[in-house]
N, C-alpha and C. Protein backbone atom coordinates (compact mmCIF):
# COMPACT_ATOMS: atom_id res chain seq x y z
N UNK A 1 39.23 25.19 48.46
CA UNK A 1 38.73 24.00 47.81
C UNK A 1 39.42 23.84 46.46
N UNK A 2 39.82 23.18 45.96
CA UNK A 2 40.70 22.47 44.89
C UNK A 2 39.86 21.09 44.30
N UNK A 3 39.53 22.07 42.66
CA UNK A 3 38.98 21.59 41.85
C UNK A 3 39.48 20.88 40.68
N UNK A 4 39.75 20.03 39.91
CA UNK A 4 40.25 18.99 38.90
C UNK A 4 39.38 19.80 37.44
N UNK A 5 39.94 19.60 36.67
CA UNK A 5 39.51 20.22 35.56
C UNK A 5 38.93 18.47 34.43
N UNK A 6 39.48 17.82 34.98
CA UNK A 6 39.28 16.34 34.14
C UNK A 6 37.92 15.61 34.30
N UNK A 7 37.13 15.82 35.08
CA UNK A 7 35.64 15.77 34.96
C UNK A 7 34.47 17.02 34.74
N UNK A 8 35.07 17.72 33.90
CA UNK A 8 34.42 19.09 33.68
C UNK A 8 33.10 18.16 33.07
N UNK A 9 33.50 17.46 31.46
CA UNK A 9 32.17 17.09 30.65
C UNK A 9 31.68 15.88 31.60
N UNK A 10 30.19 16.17 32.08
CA UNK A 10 29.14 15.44 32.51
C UNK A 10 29.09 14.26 31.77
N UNK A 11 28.90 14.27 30.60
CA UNK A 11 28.27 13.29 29.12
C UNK A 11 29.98 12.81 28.64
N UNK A 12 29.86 11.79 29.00
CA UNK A 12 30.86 11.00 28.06
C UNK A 12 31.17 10.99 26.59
N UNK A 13 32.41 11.42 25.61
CA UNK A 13 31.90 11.30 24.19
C UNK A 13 31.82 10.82 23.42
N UNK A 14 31.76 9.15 23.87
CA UNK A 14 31.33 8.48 23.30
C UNK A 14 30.02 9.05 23.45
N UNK A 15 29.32 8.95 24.35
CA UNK A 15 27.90 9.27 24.44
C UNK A 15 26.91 9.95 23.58
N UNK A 16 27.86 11.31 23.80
CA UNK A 16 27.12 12.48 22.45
C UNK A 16 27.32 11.85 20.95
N UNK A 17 28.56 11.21 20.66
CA UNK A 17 28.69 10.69 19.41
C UNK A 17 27.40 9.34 19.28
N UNK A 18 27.09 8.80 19.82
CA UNK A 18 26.16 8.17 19.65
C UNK A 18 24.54 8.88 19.75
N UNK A 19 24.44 9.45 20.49
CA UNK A 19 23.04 10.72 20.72
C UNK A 19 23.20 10.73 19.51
N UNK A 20 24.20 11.90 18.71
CA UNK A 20 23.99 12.27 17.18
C UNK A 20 23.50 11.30 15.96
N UNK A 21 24.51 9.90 16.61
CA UNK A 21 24.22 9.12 15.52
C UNK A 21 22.52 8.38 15.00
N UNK A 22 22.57 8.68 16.24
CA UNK A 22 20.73 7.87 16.68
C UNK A 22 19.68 8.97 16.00
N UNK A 23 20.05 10.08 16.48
CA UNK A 23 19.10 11.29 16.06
C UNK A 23 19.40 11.55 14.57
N UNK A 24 20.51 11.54 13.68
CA UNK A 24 20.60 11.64 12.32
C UNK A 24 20.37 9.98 11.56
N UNK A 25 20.03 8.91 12.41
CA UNK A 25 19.40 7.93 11.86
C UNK A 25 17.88 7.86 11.75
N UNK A 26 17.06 8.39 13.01
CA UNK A 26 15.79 8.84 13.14
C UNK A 26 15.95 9.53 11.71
N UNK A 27 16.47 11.17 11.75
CA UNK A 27 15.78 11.82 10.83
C UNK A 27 15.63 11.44 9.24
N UNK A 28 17.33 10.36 8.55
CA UNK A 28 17.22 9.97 8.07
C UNK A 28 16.08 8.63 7.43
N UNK A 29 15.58 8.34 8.51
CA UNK A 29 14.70 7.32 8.21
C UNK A 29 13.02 7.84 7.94
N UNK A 30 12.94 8.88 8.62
CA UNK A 30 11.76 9.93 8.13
C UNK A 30 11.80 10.66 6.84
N UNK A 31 12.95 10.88 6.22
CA UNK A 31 13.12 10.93 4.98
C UNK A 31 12.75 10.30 3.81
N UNK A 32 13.45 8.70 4.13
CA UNK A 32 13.34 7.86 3.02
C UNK A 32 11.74 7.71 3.38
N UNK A 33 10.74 7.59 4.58
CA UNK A 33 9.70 7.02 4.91
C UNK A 33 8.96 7.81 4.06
N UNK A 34 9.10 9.62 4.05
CA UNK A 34 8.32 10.56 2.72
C UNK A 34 8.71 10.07 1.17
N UNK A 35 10.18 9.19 1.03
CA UNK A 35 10.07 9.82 0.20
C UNK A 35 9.60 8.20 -0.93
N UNK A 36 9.57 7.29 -0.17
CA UNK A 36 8.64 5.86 -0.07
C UNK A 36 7.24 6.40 -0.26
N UNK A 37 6.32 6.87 0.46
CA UNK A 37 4.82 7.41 0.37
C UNK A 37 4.77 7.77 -0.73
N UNK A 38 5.46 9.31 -1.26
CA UNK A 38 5.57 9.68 -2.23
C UNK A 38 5.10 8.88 -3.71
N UNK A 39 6.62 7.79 -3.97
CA UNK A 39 6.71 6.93 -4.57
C UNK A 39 5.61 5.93 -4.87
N UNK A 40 5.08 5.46 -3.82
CA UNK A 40 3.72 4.48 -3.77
C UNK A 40 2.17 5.55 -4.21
N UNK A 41 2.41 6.58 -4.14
CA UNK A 41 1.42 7.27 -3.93
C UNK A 41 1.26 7.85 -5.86
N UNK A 42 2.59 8.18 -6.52
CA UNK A 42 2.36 8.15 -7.58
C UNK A 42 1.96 6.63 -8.35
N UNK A 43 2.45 5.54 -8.09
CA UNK A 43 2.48 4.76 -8.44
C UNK A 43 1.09 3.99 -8.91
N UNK A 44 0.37 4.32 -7.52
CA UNK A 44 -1.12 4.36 -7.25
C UNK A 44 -1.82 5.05 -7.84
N UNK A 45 -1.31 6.46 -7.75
CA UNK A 45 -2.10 6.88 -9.04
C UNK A 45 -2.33 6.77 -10.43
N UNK A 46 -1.53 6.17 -10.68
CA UNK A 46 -1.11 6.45 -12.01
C UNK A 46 -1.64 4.45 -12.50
N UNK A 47 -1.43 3.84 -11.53
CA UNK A 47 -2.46 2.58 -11.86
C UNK A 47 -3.67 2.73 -11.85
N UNK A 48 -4.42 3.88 -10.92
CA UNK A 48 -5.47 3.95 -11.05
C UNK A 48 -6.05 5.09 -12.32
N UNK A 49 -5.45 5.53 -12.94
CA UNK A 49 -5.48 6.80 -14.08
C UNK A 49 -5.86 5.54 -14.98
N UNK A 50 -5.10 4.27 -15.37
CA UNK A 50 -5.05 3.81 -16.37
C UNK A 50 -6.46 2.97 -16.42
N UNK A 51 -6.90 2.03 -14.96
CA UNK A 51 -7.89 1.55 -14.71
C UNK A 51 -9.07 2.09 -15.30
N UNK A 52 -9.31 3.36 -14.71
CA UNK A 52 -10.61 4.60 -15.42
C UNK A 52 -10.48 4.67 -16.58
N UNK A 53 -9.44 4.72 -17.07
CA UNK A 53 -9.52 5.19 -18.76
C UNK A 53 -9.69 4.03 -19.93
N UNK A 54 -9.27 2.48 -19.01
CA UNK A 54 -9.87 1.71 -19.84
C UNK A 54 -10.70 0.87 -20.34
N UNK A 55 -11.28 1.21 -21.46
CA UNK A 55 -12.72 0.90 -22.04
C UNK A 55 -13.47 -0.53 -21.94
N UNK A 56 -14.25 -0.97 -22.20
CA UNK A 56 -14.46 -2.58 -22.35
C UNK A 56 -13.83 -3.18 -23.45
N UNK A 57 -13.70 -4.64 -22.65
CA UNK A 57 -13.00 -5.58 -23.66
C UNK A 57 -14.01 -6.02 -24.90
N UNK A 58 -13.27 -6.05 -25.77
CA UNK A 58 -13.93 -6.73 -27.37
C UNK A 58 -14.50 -8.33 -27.06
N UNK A 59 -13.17 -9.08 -26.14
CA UNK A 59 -13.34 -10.28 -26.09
C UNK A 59 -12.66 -10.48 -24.53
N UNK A 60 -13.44 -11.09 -23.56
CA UNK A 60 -12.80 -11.57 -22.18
C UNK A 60 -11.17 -11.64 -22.32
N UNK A 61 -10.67 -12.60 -23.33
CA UNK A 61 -9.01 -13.09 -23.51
C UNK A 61 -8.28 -11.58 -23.23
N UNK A 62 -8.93 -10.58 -24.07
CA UNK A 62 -7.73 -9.46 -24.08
C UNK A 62 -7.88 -8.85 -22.41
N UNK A 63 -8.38 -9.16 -21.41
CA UNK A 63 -8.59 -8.63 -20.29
C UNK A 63 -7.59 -9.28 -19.38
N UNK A 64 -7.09 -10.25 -19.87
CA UNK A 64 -6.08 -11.16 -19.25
C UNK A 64 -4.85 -10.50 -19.42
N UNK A 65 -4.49 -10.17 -20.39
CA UNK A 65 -2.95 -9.80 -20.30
C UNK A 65 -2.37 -8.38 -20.54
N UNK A 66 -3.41 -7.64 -20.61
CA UNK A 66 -3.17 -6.03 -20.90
C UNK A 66 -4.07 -5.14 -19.67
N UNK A 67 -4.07 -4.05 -19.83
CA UNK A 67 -4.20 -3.26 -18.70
C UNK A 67 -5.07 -1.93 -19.52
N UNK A 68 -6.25 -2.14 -20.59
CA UNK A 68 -6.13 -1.32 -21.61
C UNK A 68 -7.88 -1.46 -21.45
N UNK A 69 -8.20 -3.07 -21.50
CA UNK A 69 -9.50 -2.86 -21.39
C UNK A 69 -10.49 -3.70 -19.89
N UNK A 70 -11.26 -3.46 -19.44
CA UNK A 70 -11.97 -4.27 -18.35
C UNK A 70 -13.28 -5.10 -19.39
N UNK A 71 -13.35 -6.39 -18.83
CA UNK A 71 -14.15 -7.13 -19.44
C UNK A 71 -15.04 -6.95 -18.03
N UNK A 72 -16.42 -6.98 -18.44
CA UNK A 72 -17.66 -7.53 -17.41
C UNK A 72 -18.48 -8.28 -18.20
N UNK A 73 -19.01 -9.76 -17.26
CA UNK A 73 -19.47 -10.31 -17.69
C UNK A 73 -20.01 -11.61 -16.90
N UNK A 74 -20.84 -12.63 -17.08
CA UNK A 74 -21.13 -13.47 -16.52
C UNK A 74 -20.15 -14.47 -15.55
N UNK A 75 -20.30 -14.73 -14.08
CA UNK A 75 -19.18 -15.72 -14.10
C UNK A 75 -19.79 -16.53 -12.98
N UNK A 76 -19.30 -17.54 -12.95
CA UNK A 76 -19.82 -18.79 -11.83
C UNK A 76 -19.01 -19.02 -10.52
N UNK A 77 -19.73 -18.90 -9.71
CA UNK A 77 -18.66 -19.48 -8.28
C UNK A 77 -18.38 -20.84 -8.32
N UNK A 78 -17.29 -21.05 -8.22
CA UNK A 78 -16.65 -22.13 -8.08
C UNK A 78 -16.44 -22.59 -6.68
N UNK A 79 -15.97 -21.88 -5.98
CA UNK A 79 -15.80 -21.97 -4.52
C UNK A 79 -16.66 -20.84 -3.86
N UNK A 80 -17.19 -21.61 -2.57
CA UNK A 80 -18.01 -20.10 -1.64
C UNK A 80 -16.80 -19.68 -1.17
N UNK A 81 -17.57 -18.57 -0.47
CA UNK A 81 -16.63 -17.11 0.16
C UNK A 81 -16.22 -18.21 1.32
N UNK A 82 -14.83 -17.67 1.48
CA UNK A 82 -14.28 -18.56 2.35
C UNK A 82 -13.53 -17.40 3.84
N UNK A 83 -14.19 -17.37 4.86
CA UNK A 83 -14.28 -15.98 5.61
C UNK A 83 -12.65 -15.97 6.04
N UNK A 84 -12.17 -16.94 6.21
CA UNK A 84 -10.68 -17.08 6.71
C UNK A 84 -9.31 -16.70 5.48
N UNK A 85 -9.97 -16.72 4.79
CA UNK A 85 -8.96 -16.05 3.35
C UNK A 85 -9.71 -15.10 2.68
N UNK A 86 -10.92 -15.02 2.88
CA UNK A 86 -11.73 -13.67 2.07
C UNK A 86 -11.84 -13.87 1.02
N UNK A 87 -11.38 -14.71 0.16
CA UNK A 87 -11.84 -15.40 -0.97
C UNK A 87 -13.14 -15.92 -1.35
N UNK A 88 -13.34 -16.12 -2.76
CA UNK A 88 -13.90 -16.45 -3.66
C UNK A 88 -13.81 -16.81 -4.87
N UNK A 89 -13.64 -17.95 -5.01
CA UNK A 89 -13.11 -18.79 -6.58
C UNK A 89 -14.12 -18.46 -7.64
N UNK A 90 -13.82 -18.10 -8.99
CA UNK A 90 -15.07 -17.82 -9.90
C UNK A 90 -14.39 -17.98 -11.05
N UNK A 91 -15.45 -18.34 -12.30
CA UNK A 91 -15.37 -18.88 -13.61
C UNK A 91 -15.66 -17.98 -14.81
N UNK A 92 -15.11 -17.58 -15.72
CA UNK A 92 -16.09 -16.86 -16.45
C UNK A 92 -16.62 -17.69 -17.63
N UNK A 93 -18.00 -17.43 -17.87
CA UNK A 93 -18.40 -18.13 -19.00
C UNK A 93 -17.49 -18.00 -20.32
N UNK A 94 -17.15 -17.03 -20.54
CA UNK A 94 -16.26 -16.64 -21.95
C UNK A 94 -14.83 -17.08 -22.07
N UNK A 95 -14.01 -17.22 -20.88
CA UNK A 95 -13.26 -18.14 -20.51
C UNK A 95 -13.33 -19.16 -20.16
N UNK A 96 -13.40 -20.63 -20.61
CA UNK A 96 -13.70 -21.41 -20.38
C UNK A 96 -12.22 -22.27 -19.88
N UNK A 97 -12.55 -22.87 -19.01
CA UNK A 97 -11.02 -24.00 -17.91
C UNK A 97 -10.16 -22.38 -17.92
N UNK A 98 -10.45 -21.65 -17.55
CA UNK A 98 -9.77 -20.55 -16.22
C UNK A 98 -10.57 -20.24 -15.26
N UNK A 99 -9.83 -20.49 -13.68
CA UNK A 99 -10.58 -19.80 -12.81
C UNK A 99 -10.24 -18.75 -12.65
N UNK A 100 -10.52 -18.15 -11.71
CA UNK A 100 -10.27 -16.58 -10.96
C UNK A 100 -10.47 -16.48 -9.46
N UNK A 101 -9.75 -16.01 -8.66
CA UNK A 101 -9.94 -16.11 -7.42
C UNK A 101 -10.23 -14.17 -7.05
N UNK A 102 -11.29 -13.95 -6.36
CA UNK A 102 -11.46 -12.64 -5.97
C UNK A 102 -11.08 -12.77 -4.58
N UNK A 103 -10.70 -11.38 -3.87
CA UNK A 103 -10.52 -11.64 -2.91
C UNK A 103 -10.86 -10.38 -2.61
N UNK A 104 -11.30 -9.96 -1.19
CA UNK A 104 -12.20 -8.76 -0.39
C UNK A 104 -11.65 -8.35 0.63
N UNK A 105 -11.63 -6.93 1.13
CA UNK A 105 -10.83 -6.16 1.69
C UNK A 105 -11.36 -6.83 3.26
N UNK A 106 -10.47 -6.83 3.94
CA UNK A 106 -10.89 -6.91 5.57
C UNK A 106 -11.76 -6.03 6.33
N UNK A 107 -12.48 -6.26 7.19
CA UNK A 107 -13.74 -5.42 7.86
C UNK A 107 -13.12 -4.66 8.44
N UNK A 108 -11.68 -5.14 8.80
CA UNK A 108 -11.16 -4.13 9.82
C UNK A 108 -9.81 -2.64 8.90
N UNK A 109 -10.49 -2.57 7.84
CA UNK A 109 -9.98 -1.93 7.05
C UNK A 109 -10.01 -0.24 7.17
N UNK A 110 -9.52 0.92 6.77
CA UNK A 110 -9.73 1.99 7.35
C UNK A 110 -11.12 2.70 6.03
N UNK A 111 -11.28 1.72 5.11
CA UNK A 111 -11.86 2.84 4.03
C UNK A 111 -13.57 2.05 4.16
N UNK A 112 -14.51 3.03 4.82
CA UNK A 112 -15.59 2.10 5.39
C UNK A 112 -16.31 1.61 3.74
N UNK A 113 -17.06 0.52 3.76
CA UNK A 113 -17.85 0.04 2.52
C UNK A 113 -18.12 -1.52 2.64
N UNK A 114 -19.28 -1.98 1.89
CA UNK A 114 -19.44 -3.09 2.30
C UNK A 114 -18.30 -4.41 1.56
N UNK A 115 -17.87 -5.35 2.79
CA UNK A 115 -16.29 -5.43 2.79
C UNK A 115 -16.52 -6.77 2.28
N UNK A 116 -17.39 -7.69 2.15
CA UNK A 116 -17.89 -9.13 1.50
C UNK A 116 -18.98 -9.32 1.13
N UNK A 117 -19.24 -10.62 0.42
CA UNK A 117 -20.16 -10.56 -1.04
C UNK A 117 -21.08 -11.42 0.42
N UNK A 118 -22.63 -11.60 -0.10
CA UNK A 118 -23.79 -12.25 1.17
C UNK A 118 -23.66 -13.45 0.65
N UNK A 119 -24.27 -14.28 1.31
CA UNK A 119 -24.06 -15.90 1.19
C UNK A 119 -24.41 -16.33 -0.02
N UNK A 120 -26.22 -15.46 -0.81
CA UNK A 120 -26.42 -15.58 -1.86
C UNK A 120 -25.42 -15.65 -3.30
N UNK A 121 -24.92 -14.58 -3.31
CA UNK A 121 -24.35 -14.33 -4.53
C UNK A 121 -22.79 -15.35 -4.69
N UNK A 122 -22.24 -15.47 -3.36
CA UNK A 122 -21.23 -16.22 -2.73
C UNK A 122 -20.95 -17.89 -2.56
N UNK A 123 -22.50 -18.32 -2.98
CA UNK A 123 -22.31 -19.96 -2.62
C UNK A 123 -21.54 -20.64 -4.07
N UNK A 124 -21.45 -21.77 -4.14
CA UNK A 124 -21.25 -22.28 -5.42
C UNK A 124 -22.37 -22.57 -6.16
N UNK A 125 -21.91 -22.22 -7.63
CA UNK A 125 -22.69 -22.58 -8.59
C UNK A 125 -23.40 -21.43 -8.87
N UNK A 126 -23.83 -20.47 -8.05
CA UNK A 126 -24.22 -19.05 -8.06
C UNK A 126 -23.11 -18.34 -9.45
N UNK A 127 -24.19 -17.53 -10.11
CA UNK A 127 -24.13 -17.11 -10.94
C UNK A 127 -24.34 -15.51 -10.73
N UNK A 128 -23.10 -14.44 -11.29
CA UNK A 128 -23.26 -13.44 -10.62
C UNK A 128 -22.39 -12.73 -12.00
N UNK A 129 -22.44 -11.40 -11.48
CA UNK A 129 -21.31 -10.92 -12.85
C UNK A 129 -20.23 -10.04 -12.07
N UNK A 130 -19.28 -10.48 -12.96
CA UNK A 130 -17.44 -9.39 -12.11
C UNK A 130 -17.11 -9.24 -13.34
N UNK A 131 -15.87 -7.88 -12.91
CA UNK A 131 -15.00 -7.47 -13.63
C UNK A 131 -13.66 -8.26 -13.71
N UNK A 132 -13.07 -8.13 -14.88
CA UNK A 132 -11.50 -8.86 -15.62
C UNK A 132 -10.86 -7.89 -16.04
N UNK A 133 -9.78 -6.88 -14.66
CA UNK A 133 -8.87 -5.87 -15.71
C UNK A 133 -7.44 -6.66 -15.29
N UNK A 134 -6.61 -6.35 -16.71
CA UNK A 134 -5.31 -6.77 -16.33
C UNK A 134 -5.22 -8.41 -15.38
N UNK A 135 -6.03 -9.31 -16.09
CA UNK A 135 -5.55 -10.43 -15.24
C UNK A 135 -6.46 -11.18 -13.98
N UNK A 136 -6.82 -9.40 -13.40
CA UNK A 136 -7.25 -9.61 -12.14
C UNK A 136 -8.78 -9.55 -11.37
N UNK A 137 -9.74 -9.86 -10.50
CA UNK A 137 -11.06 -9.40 -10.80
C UNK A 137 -11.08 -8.51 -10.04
N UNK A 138 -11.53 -7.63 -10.80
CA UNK A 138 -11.63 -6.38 -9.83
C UNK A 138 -12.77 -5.92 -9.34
N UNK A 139 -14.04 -6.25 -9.67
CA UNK A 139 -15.67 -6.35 -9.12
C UNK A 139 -15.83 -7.84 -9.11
N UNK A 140 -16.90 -7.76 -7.84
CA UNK A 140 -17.70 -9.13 -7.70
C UNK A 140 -18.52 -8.52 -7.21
N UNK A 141 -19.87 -9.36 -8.07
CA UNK A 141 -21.79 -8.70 -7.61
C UNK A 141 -21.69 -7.49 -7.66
N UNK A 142 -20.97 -6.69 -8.49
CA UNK A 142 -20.81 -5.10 -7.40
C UNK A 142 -20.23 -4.74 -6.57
N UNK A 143 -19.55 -5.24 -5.71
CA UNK A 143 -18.46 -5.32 -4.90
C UNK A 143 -16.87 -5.05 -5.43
N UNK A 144 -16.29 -4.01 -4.79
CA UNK A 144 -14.74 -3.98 -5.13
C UNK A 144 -14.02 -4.68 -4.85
N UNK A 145 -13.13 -5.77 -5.47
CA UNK A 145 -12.19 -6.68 -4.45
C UNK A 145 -10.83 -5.87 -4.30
N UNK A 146 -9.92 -6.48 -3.89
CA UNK A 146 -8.71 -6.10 -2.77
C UNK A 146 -8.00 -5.51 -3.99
N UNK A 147 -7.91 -6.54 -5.34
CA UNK A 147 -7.11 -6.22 -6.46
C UNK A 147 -7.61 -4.88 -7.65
N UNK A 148 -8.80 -4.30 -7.18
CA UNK A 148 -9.30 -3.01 -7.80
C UNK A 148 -8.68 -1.87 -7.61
N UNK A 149 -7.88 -1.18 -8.19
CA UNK A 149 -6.95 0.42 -8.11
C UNK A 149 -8.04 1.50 -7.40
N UNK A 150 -9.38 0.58 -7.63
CA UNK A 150 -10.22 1.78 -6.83
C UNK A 150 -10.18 1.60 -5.12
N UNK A 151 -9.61 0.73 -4.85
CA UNK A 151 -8.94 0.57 -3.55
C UNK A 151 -7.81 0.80 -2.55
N UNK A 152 -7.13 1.69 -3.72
CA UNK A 152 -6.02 2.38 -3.91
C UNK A 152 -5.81 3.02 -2.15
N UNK A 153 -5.48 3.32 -1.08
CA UNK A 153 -5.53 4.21 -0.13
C UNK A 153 -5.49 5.39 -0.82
N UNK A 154 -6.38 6.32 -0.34
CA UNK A 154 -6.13 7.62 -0.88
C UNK A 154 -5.26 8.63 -0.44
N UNK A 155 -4.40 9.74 -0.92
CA UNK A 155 -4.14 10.97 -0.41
C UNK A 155 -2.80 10.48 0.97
N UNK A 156 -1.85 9.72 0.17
CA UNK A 156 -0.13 9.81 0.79
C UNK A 156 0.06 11.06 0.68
N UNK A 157 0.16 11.65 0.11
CA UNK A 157 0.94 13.40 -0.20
C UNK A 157 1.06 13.68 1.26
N UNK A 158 -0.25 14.24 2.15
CA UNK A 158 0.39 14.90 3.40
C UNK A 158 1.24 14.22 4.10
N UNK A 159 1.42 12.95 3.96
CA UNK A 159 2.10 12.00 5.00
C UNK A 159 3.29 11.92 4.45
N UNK A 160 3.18 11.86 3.42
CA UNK A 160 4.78 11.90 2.72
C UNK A 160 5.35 12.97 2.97
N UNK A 161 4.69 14.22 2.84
CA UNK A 161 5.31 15.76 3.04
C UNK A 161 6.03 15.33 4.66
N UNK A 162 5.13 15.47 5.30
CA UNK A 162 4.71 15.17 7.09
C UNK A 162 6.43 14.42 7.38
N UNK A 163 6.43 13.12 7.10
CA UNK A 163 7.52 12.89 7.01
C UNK A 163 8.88 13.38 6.93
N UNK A 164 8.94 13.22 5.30
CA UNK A 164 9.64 13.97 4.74
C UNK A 164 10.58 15.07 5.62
N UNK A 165 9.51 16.09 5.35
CA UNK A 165 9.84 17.53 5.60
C UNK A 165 10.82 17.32 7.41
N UNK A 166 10.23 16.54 8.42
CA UNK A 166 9.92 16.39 10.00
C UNK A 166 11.63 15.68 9.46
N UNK A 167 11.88 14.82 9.00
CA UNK A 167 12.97 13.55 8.63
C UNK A 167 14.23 14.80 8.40
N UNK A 168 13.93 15.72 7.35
CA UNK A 168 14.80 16.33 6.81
C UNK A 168 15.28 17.37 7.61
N UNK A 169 14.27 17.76 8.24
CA UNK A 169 14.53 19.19 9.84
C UNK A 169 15.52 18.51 10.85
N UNK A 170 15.01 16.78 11.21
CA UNK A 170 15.86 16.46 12.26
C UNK A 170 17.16 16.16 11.81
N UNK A 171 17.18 15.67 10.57
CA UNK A 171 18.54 15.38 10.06
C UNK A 171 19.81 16.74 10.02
N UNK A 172 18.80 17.39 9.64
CA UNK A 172 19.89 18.80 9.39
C UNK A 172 20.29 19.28 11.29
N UNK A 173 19.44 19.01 11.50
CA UNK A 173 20.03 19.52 13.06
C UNK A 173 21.06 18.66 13.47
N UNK A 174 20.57 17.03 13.33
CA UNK A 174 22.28 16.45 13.87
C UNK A 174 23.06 16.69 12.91
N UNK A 175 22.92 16.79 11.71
CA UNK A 175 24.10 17.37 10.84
C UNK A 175 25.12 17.96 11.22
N UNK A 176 23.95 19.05 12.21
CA UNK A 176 24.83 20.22 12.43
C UNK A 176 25.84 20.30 13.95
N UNK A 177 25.16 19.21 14.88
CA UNK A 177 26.21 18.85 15.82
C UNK A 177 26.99 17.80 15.72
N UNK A 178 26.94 16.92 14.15
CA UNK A 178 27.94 16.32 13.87
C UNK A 178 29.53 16.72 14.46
N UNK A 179 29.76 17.70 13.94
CA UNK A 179 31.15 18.40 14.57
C UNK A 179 31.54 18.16 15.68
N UNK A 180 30.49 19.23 16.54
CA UNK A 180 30.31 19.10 17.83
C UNK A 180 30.88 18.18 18.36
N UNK A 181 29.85 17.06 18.36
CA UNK A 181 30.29 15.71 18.94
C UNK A 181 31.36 14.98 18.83
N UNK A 182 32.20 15.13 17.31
CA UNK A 182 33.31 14.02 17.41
C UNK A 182 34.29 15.07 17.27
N UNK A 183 34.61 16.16 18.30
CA UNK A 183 35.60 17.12 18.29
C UNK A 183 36.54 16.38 19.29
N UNK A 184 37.48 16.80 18.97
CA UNK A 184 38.90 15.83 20.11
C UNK A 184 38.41 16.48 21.74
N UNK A 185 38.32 15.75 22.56
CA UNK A 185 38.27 16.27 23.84
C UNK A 185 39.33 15.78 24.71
């Protein structure tokens, strides 16, 4: 029997050169994906460090453009809760001709808590009290809206590691049949 030596490799090399390329794009992309989490995860914290630490406002105005103090205080609905945007338009007495729009986390959210304000506190003209940090309202009735740092997702670190670490293992392995694959055949 008389055998040909020119179909020895099974796998074409183009083939393997592409396998590698796919598998050191995977791992690379599990990389940047840790090292993204990471990034958001300090970021988050560190908005929410500042949130806690700052005191009440002297006067509503300074709650608008700094990040230093939270104003609470009286404010009026302007618009009811509107279930299709999760909104709620509101006024503050101390600001007068500014509105504020709050807005509330979705029911279908992963961090359980009660996720919208009741019809009461919610209709117009209803009179209720929220928070003013940095601009934004960050309580209504007691309620956290979407724009509160205390809404922060908690605890990226393992997922970033998780990533990361998984991104950086697969990468180094096609790294390492880089060679391999685009050797002259």
């Amino acid at each position: 029997m008389v055998t040909s030596d020119s179909g020895a490799s099974s796998v074409a090399p183009w083939r393997n050169k592409l396998q590698v390329s796919i598998v050191l794009v995977v791992g690379l992309t599990g990389m940047v994906v840790g090292i993204l989490l990471l990034y958001f995860q300090v970021q988050f914290s560190a908005e929410l460090s500042v949130y806690q630490s700052a005191g009440a406002c002297a006067a509503a105005a300074d709650a608008l453009n700094g990040a230093t103090c939270r104003y609470s205080g009286a404010a009026t609905v302007t618009s009811e809760f509107d279930p299709t945007t999760r909104t709620v338009g509101l006024s503050f007495a101390a600001l007068p001709g500014r509105t504020f729009t709050a807005r509330f986390i979705s029911p279908h959210s992963l961090r359980p808590a009660v996720h919208e304000p009741n019809s009461s506190s919610a209709s117009a003209g209803s009179s209720i009290t929220a928070e003013l940090w940095s601009g934004r309202v960050t309580k209504f009735a007691g309620l956290e809206t979407v724009d509160s740092p205390e809404n922060i997702p908690p605890g990226m670190t393992p997922a970033a590691a998780f990533f990361g670490l998984v991104g950086l293992f697969v990468a180094v392995c096609a790294a390492a049949l880089v060679p391999r694959a685009w050797r002259a055949r």
